[in-house]
C-alpha atoms as a PDB file:
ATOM      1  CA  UNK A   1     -22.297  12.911 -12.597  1.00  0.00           C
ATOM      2  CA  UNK A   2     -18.853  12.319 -14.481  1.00  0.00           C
ATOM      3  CA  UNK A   3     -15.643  12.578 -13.021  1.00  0.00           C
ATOM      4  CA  UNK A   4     -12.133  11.509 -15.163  1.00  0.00           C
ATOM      5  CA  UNK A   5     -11.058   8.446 -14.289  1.00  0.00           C
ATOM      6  CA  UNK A   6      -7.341   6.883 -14.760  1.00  0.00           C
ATOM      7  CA  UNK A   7      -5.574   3.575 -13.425  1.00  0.00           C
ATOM      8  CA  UNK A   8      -2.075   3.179 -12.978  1.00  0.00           C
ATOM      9  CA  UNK A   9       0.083   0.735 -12.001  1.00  0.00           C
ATOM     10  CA  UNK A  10       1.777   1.376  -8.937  1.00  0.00           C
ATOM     11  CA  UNK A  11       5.438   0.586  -7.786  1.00  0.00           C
ATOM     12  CA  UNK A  12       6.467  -0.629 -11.265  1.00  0.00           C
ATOM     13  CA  UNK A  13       8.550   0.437 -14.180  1.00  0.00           C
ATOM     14  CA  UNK A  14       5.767  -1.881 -16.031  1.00  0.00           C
ATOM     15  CA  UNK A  15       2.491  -2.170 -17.309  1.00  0.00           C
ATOM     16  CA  UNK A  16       0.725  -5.552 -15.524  1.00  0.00           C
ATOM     17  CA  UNK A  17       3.227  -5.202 -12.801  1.00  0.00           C
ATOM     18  CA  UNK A  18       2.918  -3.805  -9.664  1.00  0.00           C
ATOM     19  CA  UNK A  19      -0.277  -2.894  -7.828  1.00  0.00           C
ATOM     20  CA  UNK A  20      -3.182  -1.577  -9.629  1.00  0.00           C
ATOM     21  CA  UNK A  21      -4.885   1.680  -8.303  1.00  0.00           C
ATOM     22  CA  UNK A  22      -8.036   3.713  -9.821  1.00  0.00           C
ATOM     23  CA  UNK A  23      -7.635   7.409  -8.948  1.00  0.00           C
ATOM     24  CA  UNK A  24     -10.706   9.972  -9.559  1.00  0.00           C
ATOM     25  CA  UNK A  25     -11.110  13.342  -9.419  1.00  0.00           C
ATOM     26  CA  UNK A  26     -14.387  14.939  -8.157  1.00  0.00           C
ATOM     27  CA  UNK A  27     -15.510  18.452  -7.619  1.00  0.00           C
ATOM     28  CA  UNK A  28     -17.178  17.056  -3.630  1.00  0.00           C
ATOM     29  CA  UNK A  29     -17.404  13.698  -1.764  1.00  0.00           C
ATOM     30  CA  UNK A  30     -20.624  12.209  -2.737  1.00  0.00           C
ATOM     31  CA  UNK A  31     -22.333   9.978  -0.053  1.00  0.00           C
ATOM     32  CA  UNK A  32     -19.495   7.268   1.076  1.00  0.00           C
ATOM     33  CA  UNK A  33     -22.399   4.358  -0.099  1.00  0.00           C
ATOM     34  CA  UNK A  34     -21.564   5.850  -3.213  1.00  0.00           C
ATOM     35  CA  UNK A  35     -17.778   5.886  -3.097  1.00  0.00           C
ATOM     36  CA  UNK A  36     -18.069   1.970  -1.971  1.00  0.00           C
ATOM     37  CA  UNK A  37     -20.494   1.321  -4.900  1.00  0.00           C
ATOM     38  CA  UNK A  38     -17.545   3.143  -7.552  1.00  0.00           C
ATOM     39  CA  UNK A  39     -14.601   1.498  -5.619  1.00  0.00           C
ATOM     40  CA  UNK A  40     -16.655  -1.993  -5.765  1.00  0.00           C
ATOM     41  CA  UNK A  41     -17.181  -1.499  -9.755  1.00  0.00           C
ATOM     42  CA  UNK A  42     -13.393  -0.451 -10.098  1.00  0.00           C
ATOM     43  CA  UNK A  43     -13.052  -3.890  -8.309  1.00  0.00           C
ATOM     44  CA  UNK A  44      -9.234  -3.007  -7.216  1.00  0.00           C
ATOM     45  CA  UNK A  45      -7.293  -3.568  -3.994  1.00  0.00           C
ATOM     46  CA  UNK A  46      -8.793   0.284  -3.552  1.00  0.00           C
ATOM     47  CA  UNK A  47      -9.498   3.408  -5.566  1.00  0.00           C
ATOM     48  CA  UNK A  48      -8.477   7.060  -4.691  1.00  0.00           C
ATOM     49  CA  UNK A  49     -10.575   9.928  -4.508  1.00  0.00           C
ATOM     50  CA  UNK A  50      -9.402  13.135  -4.945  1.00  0.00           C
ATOM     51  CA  UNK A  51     -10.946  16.756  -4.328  1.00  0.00           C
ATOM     52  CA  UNK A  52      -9.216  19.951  -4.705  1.00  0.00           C
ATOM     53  CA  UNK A  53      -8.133  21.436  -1.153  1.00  0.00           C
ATOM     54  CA  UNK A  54      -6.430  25.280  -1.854  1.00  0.00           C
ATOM     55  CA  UNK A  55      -3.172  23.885  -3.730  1.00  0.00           C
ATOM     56  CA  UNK A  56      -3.096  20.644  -2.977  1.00  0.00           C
ATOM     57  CA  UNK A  57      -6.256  17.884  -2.349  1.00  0.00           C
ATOM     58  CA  UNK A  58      -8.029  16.012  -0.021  1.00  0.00           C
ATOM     59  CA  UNK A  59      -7.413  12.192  -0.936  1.00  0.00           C
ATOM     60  CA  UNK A  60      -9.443   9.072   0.351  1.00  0.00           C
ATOM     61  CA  UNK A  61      -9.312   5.467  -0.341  1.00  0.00           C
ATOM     62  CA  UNK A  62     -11.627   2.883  -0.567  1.00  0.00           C
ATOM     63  CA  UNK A  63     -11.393  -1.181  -1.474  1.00  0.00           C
ATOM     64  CA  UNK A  64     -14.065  -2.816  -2.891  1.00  0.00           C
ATOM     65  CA  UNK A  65     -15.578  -2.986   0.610  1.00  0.00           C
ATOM     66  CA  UNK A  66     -14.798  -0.199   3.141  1.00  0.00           C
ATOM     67  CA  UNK A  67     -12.632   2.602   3.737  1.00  0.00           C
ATOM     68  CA  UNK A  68      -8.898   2.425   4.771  1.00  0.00           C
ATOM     69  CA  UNK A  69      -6.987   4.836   6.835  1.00  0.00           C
ATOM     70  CA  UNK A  70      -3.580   4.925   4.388  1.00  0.00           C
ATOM     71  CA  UNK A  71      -2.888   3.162   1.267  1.00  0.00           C
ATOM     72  CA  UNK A  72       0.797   3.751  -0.229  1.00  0.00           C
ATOM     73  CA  UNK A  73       0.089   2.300  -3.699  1.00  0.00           C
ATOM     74  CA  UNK A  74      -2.930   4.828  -4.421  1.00  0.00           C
ATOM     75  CA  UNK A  75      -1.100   7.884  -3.206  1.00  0.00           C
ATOM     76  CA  UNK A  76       1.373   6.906  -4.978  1.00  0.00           C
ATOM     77  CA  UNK A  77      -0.891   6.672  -8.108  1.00  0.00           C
ATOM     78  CA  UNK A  78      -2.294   9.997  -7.121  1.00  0.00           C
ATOM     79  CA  UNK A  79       0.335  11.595  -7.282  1.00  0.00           C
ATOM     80  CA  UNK A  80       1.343  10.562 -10.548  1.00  0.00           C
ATOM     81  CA  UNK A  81      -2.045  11.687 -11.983  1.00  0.00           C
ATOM     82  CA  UNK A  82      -1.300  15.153 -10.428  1.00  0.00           C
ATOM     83  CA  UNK A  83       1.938  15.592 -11.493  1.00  0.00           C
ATOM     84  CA  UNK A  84       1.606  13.899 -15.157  1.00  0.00           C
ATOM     85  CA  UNK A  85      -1.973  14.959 -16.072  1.00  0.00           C
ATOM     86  CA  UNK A  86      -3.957  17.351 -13.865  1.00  0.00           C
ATOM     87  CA  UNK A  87      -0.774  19.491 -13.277  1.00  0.00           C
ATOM     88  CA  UNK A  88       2.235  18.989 -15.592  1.00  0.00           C
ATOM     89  CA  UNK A  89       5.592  19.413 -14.414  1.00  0.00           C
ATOM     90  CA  UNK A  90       4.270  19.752 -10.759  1.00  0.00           C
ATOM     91  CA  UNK A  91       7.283  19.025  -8.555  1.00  0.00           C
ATOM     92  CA  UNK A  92       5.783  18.119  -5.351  1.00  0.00           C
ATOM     93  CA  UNK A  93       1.913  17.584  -3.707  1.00  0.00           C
ATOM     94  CA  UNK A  94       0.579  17.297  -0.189  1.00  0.00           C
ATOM     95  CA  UNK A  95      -2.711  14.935   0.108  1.00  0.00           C
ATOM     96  CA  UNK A  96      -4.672  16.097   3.467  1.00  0.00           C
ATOM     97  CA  UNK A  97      -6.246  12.570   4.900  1.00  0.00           C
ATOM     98  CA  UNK A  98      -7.208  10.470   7.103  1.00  0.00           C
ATOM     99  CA  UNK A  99      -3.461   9.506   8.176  1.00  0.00           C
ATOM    100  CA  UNK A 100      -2.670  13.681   8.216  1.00  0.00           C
ATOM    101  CA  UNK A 101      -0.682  15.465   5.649  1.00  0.00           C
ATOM    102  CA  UNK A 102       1.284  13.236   3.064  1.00  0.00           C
ATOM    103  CA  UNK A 103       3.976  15.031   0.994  1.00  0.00           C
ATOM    104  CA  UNK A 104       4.700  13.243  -1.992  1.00  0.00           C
ATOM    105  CA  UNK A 105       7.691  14.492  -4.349  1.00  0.00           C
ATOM    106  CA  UNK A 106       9.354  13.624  -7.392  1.00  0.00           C
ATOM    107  CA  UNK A 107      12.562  11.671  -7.318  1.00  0.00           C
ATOM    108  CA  UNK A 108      14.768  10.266 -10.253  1.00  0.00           C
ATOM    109  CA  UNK A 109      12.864   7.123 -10.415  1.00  0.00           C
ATOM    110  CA  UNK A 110       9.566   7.793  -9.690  1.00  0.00           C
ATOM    111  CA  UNK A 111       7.698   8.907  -6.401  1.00  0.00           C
ATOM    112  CA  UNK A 112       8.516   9.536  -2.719  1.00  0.00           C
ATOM    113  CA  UNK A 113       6.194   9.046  -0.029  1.00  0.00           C
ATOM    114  CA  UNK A 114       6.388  10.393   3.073  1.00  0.00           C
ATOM    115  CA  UNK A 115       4.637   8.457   6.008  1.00  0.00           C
ATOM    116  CA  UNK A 116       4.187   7.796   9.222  1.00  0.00           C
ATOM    117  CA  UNK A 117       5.838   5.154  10.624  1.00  0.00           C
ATOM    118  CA  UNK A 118       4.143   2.148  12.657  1.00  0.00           C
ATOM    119  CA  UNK A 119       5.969   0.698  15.241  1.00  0.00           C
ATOM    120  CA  UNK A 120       5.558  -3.019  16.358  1.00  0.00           C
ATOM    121  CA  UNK A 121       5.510  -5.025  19.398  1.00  0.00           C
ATOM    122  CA  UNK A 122       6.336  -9.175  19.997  1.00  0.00           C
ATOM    123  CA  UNK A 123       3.197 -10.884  21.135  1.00  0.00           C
ATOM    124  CA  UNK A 124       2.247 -14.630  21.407  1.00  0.00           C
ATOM    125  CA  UNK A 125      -0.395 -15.685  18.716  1.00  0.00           C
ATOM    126  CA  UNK A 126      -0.499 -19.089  17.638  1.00  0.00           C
ATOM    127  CA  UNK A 127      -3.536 -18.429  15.636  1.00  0.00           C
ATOM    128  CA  UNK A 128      -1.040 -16.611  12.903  1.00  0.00           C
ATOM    129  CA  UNK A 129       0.766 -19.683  12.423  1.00  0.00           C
ATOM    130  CA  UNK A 130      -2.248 -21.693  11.525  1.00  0.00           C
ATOM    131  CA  UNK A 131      -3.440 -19.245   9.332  1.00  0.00           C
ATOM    132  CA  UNK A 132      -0.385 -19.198   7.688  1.00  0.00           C
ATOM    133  CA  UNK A 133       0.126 -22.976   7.773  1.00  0.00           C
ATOM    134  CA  UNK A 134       3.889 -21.754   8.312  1.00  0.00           C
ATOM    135  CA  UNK A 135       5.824 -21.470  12.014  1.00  0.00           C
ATOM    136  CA  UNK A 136       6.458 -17.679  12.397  1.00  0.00           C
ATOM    137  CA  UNK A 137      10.029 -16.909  14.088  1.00  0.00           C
ATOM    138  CA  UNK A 138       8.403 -13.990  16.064  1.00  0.00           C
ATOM    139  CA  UNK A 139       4.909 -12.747  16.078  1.00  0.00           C
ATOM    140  CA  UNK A 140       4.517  -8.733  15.933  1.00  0.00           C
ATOM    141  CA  UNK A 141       1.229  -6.276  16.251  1.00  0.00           C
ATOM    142  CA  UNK A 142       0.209  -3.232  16.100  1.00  0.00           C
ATOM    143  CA  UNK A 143      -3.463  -1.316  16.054  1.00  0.00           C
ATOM    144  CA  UNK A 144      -3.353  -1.633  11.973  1.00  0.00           C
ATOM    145  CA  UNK A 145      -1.882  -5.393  11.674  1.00  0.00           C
ATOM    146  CA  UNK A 146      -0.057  -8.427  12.659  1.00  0.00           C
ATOM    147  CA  UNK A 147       2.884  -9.243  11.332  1.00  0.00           C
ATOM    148  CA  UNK A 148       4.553 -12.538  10.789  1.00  0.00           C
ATOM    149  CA  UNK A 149       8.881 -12.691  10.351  1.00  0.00           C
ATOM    150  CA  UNK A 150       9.512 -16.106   8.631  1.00  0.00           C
ATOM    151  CA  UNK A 151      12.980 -17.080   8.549  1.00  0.00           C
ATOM    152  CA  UNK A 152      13.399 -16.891   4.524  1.00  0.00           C
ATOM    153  CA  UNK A 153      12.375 -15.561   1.718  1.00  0.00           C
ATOM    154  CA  UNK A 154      11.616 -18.914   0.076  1.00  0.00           C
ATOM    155  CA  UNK A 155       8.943 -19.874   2.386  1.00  0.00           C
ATOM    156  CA  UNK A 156       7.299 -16.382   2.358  1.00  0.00           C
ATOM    157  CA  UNK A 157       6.985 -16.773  -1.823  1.00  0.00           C
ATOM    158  CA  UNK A 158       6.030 -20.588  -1.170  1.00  0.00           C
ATOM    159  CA  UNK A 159       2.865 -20.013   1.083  1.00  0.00           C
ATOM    160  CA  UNK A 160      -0.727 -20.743   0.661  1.00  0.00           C
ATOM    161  CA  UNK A 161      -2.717 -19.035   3.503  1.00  0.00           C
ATOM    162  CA  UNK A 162      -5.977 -19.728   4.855  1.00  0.00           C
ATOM    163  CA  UNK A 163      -8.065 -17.091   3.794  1.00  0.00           C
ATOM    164  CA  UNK A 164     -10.799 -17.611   6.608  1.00  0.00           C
ATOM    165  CA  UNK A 165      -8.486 -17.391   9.231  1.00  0.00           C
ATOM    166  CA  UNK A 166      -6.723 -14.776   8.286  1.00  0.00           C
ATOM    167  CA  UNK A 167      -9.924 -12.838   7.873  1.00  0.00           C
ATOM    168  CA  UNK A 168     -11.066 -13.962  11.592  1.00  0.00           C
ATOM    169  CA  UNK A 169      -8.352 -12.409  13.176  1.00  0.00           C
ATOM    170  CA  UNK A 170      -8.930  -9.132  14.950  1.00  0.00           C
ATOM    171  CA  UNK A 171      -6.698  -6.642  12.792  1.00  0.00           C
ATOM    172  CA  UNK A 172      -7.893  -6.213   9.177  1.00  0.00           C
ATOM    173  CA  UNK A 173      -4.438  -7.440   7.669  1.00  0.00           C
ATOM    174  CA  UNK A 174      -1.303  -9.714   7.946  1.00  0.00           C
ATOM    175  CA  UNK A 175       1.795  -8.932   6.652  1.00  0.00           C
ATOM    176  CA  UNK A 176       4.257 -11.735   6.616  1.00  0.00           C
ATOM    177  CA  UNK A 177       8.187 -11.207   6.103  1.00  0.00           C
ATOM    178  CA  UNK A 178      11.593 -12.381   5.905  1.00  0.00           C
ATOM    179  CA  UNK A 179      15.323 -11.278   5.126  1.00  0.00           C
ATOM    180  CA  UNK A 180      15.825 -10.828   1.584  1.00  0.00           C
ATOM    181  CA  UNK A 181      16.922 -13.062  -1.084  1.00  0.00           C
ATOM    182  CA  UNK A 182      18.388 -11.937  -4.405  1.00  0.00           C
ATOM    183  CA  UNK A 183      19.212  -8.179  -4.556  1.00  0.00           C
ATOM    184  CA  UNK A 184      16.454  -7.699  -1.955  1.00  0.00           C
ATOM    185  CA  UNK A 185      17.228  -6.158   2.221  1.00  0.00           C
ATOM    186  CA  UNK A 186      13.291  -7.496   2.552  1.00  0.00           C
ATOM    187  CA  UNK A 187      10.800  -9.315   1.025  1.00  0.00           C
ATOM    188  CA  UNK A 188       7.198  -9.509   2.345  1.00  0.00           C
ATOM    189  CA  UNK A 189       3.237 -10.188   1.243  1.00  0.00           C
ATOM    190  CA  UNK A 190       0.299  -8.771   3.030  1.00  0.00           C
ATOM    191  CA  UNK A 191      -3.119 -10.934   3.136  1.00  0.00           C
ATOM    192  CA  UNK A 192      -5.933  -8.568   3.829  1.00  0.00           C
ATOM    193  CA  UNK A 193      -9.473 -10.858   3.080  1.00  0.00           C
ATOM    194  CA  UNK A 194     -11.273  -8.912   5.893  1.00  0.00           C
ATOM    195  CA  UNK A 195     -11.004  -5.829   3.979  1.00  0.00           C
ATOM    196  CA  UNK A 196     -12.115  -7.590   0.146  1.00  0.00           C
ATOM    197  CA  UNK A 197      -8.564  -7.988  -0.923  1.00  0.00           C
ATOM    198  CA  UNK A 198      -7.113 -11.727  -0.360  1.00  0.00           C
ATOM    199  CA  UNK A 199      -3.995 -10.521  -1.548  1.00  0.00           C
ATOM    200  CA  UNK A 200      -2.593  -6.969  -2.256  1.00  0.00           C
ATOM    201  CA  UNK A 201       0.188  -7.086  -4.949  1.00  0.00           C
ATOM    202  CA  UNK A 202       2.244  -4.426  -3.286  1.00  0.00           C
ATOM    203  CA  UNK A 203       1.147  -2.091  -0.285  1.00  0.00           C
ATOM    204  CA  UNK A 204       3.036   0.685   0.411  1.00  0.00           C
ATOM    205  CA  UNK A 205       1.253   1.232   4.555  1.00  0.00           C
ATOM    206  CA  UNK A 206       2.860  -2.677   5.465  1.00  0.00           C
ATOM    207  CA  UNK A 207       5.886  -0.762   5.126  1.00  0.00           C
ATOM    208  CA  UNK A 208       5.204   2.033   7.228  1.00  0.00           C
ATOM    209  CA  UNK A 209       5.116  -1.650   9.603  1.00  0.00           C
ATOM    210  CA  UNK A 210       8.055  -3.805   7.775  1.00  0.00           C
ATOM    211  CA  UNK A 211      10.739  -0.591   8.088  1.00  0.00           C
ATOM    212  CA  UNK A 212      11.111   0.523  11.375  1.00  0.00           C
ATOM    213  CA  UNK A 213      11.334  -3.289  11.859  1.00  0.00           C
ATOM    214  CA  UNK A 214      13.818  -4.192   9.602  1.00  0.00           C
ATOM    215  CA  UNK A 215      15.938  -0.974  10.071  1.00  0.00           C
ATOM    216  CA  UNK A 216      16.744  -1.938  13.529  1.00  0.00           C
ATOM    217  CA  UNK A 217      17.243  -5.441  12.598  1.00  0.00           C
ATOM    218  CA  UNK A 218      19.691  -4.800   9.781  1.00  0.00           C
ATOM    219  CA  UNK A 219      21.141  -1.737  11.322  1.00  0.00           C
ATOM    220  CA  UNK A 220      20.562   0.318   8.576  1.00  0.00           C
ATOM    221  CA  UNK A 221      17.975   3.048   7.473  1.00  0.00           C
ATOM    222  CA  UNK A 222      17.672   2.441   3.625  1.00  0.00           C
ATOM    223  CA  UNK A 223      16.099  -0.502   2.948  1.00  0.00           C
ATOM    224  CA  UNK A 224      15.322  -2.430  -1.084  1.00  0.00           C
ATOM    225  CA  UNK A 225      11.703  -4.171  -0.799  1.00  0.00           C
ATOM    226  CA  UNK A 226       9.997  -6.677  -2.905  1.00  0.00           C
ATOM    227  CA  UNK A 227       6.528  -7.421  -2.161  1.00  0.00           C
ATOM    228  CA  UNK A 228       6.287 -10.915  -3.458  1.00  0.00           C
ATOM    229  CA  UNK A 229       2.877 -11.599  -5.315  1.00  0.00           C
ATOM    230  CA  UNK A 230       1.955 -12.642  -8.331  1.00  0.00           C
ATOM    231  CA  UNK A 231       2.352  -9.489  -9.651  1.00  0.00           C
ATOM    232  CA  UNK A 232       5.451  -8.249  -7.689  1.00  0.00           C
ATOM    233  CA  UNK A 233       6.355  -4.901  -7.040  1.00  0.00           C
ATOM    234  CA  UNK A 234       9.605  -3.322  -6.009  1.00  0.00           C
ATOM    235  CA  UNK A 235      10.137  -0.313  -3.365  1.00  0.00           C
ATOM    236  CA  UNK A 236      13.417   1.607  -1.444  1.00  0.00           C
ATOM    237  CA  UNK A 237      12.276   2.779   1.896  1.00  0.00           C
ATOM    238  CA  UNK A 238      14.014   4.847   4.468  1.00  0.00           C
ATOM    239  CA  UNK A 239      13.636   5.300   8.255  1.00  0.00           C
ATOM    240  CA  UNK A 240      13.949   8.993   8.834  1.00  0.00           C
ATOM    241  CA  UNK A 241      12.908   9.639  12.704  1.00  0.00           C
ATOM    242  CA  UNK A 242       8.955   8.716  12.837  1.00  0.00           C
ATOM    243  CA  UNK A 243       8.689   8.669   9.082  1.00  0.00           C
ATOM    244  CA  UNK A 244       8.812   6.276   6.257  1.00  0.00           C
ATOM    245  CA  UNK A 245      10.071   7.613   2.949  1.00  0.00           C
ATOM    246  CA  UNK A 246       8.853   4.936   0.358  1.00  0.00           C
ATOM    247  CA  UNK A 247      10.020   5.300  -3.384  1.00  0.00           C
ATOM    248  CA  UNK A 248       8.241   3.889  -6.810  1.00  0.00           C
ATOM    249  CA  UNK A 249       7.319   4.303 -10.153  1.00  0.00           C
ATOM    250  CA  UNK A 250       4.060   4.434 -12.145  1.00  0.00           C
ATOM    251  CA  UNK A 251       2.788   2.887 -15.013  1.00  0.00           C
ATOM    252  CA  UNK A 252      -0.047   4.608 -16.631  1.00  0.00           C
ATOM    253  CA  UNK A 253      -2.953   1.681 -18.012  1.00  0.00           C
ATOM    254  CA  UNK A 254      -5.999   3.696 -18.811  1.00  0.00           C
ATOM    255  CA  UNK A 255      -7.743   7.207 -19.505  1.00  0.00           C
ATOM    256  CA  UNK A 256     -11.401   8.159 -19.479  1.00  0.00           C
ATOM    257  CA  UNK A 257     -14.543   9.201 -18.015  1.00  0.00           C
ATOM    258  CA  UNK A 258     -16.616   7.314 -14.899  1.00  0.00           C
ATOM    259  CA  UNK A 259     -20.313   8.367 -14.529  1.00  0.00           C
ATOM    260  CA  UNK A 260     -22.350   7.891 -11.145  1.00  0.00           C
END
């Protein structure tokens, strides 16, 4: 079987910026053993797979180990592909997934995503600050992911995590966060080891987590992000009742043909 096959760099106005996604399109879902064995080759934080659903398409995501319930930075890939090669000119697309219906439109920059958003509670866990080898001001969870607030944006860039413990937890990720520095409302990372990706450059679902958080702790609905990895990546996000409107860019990388 062939399928076309492009990756794009998500949430940048850069090439080697940003977080990587490979999006393919294929007629039908082959077995998912197969899906892990293409997303495990593509060896990035995940790759999308797309089928055609009426006018829109059916979108999944995969890391290089298992299947995720939402991934921002490969819808928002996805949607590029639609919009700049499968469909030219296309103003808007709705993926149908495991998360429900996600519109994603053009916008002068880039991309909006529309998402749910994830509320938070406090909870005691000192097992996050040894992970983290850091003292978390406040603790927060959620069925997806804890998340650690740190109290600046200098110790968030600055840490060195324990990978095992972060992966012994029992939620597949940890997003840790603080008040902005620079030109930034927030800045975060997100360790996910449990799920084959130590560190995700830039992931759109912590924000569906970081938002609704940070709205009601700033008092405001729009919001500038940084994700701060290696690679960085930059993101505006608005609280708009239970949803998450996250805005990016693309960078197209490369253009071909996968067989399987």
């Amino acid at each position: 079987m062939k399928a076309p096959l492009f990756q794009v760099d998500a949430f940048t106005t850069r090439r080697f910026a940003g977080n990587p996604a490979a999006v393919m399109l294929l007629e039908a879902y082959p077995e998912d053993e197969t899906l892990r064995a293409i997303a495990a080759e593509n060896n990035l934080s995940e790759t999308a797979f797309l089928v055609r659903e009426g006018g829109d398409y059916h979108l999944r995501w995969f890391t290089p180990k298992v299947e995720v319930p939402l991934c921002g930075h490969a819808t928002l890939a996805s949607a590029a592909v639609v919009m700049e090669r499968l469909e030219p000119g296309r103003a808007s697309v709705t993926f149908h997934t495991a998360s429900g219906a996600l519109p994603v439109s053009r916008s002068g920059t880039g991309y909006v995503l529309d998402f749910p958003a994830r509320g938070s509670e406090p909870i005691a866990m000192p097992g996050v600050a040894a992970a983290l080898g850091a003292a978390p001001e406040e603790v927060r969870i959620n069925p997806f992911t804890y998340m650690a607030v740190l109290a600046d944006a200098a110790t968030v860039r600055g840490l060195s995590p324990g990978m095992a413990a972060i992966a012994a937890l029992d939620r597949p990720g940890l997003i840790v966060t603080a008040p902005g520095d620079n030109a930034y409302d927030v800045v975060s990372r997100y360790f996910a080891p449990a799920k084959g990706i130590p560190e995700d450059p830039v992931t759109g679902a912590a924000h569906t987590t970081l938002v609704p958080y940070w709205a009601e702790r700033l008092g405001r609905s729009t919001l500038a992000c940084h994700q701060a990895s290696a690679r960085g990546g930059d993101l505006t996000c608005r609280l708009s009742d239970d949803r998450v409107l996250i805005e990016g860019a693309c960078v197209f990388f490369l253009e071909g043909t996968a067989e399987y």
